[in-house]
C-alpha atoms as a PDB file:
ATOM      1  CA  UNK A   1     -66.908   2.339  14.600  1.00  0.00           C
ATOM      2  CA  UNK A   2     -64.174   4.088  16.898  1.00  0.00           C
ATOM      3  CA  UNK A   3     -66.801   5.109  19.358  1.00  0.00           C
ATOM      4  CA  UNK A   4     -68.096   2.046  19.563  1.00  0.00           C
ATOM      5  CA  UNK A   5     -64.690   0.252  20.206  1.00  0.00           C
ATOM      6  CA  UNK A   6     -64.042   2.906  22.581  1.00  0.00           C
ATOM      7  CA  UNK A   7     -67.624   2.606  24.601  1.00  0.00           C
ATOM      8  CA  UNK A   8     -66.704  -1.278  24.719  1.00  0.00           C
ATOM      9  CA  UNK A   9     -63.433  -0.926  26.492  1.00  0.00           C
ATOM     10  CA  UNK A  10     -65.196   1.372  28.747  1.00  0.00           C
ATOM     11  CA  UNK A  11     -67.726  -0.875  29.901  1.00  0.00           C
ATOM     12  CA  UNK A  12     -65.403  -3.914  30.069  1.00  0.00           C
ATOM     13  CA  UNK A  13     -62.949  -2.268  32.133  1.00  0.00           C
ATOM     14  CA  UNK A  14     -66.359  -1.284  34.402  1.00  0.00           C
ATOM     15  CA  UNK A  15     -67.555  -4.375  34.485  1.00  0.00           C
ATOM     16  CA  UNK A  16     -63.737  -5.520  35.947  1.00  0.00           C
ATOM     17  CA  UNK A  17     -64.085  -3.538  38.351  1.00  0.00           C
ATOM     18  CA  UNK A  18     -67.112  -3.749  39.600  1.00  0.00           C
ATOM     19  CA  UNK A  19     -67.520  -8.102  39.603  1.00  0.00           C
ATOM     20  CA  UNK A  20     -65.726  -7.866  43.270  1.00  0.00           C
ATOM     21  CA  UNK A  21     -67.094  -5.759  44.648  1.00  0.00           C
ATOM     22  CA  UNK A  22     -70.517  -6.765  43.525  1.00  0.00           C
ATOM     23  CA  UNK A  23     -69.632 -10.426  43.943  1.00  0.00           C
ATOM     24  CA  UNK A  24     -68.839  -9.856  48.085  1.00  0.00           C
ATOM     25  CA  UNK A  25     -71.866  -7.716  48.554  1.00  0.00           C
ATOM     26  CA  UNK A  26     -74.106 -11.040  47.319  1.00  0.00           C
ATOM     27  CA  UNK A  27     -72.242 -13.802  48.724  1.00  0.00           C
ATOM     28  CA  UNK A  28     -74.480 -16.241  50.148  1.00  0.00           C
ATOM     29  CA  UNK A  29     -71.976 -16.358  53.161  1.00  0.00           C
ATOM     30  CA  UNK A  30     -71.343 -12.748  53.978  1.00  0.00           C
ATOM     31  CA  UNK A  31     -74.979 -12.665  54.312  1.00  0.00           C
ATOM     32  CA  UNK A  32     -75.326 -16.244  56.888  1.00  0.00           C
ATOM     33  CA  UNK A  33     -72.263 -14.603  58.859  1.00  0.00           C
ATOM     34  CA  UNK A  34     -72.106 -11.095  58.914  1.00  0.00           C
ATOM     35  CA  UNK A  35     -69.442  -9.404  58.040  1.00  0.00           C
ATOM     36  CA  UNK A  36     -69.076  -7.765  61.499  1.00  0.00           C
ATOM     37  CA  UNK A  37     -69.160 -10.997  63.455  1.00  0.00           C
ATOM     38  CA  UNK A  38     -66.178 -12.054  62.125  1.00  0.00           C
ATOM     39  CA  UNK A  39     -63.247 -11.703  63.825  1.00  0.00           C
ATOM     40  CA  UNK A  40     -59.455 -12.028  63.165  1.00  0.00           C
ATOM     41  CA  UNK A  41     -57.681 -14.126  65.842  1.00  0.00           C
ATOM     42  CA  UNK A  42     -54.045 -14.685  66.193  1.00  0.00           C
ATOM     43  CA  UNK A  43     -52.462 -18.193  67.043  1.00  0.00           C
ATOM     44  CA  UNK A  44     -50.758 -18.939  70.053  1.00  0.00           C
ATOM     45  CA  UNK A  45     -47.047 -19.628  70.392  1.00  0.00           C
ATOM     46  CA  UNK A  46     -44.396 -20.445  72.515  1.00  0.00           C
ATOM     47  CA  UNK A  47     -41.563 -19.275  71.661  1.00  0.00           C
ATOM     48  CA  UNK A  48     -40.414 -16.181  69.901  1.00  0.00           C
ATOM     49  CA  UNK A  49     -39.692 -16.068  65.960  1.00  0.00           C
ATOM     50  CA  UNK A  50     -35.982 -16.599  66.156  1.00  0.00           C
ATOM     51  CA  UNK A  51     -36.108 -14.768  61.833  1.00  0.00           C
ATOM     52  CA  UNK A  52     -36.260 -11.088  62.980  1.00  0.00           C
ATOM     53  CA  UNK A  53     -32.606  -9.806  64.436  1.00  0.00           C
ATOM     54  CA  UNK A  54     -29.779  -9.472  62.025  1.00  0.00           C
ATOM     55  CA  UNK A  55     -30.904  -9.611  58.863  1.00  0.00           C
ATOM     56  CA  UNK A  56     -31.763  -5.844  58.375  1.00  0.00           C
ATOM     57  CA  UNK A  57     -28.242  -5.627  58.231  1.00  0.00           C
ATOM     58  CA  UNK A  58     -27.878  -7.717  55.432  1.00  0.00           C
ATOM     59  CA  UNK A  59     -30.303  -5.892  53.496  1.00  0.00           C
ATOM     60  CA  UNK A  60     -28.670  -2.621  54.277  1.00  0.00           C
ATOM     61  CA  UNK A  61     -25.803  -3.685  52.621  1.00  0.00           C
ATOM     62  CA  UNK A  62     -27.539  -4.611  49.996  1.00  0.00           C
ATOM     63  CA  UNK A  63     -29.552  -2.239  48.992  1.00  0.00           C
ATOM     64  CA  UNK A  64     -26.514  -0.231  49.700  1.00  0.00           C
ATOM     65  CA  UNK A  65     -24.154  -2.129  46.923  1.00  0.00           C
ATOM     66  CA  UNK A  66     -27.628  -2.215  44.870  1.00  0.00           C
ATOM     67  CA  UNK A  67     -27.100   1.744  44.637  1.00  0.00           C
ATOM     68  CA  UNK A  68     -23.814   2.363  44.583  1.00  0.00           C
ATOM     69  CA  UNK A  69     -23.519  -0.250  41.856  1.00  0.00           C
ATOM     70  CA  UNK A  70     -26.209   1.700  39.967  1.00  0.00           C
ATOM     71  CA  UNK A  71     -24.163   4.711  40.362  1.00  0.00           C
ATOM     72  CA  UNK A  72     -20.829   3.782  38.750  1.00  0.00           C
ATOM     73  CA  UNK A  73     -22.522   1.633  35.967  1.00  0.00           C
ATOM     74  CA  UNK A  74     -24.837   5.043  35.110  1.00  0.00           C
ATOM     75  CA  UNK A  75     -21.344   6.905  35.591  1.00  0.00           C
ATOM     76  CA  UNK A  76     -18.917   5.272  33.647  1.00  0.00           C
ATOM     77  CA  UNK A  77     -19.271   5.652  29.901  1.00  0.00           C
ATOM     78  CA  UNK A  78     -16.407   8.048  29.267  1.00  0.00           C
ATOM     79  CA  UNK A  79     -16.648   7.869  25.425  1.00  0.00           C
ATOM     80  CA  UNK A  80     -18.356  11.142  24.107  1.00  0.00           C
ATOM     81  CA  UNK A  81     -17.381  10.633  20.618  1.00  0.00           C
ATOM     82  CA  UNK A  82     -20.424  11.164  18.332  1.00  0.00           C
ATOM     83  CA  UNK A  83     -21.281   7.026  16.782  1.00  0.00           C
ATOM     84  CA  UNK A  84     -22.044   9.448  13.472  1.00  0.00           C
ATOM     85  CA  UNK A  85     -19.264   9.992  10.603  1.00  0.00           C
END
């Protein structure tokens, strides 16, 4: 009874992986369009994206309080007394 528990994991996890993959290789339209006639195509814009600039500072500070933070809390239990009697 183990081994068969055992072979039946093995061929669901198998079968989990393998639906996608199987699943894109039979689609109806991967086989209408071809897979290498399509083509990624950005929009056009504008303007710039006025998000990029400063905020990698912000997130450098951060991460940087993130660790230090993680330091002193790993740091600071001073009591080495045993919690046995």
């Amino acid at each position: 009874m183990r081994f068969g528990k055992i072979s039946l994991a093995a061929i669901a996890a198998a079968s989990l992986v393998s639906a996608p993959v199987m699943a894109e290789s039979l689609s109806p339209a991967a086989k209408a369009v071809g897979a290498s006639k399509v083509k990624r195509v950005g929009a056009n814009t504008k303007e710039e994206s006025k998000l990029g600039g400063g905020s990698g500072v912000i997130v450098a500070v951060l991460a940087a309080a993130a660790v230090i933070g993680g330091i002193v809390i790993a740091s600071g239990n001073d009591d080495n007394s045993p919690t046995s009697p």
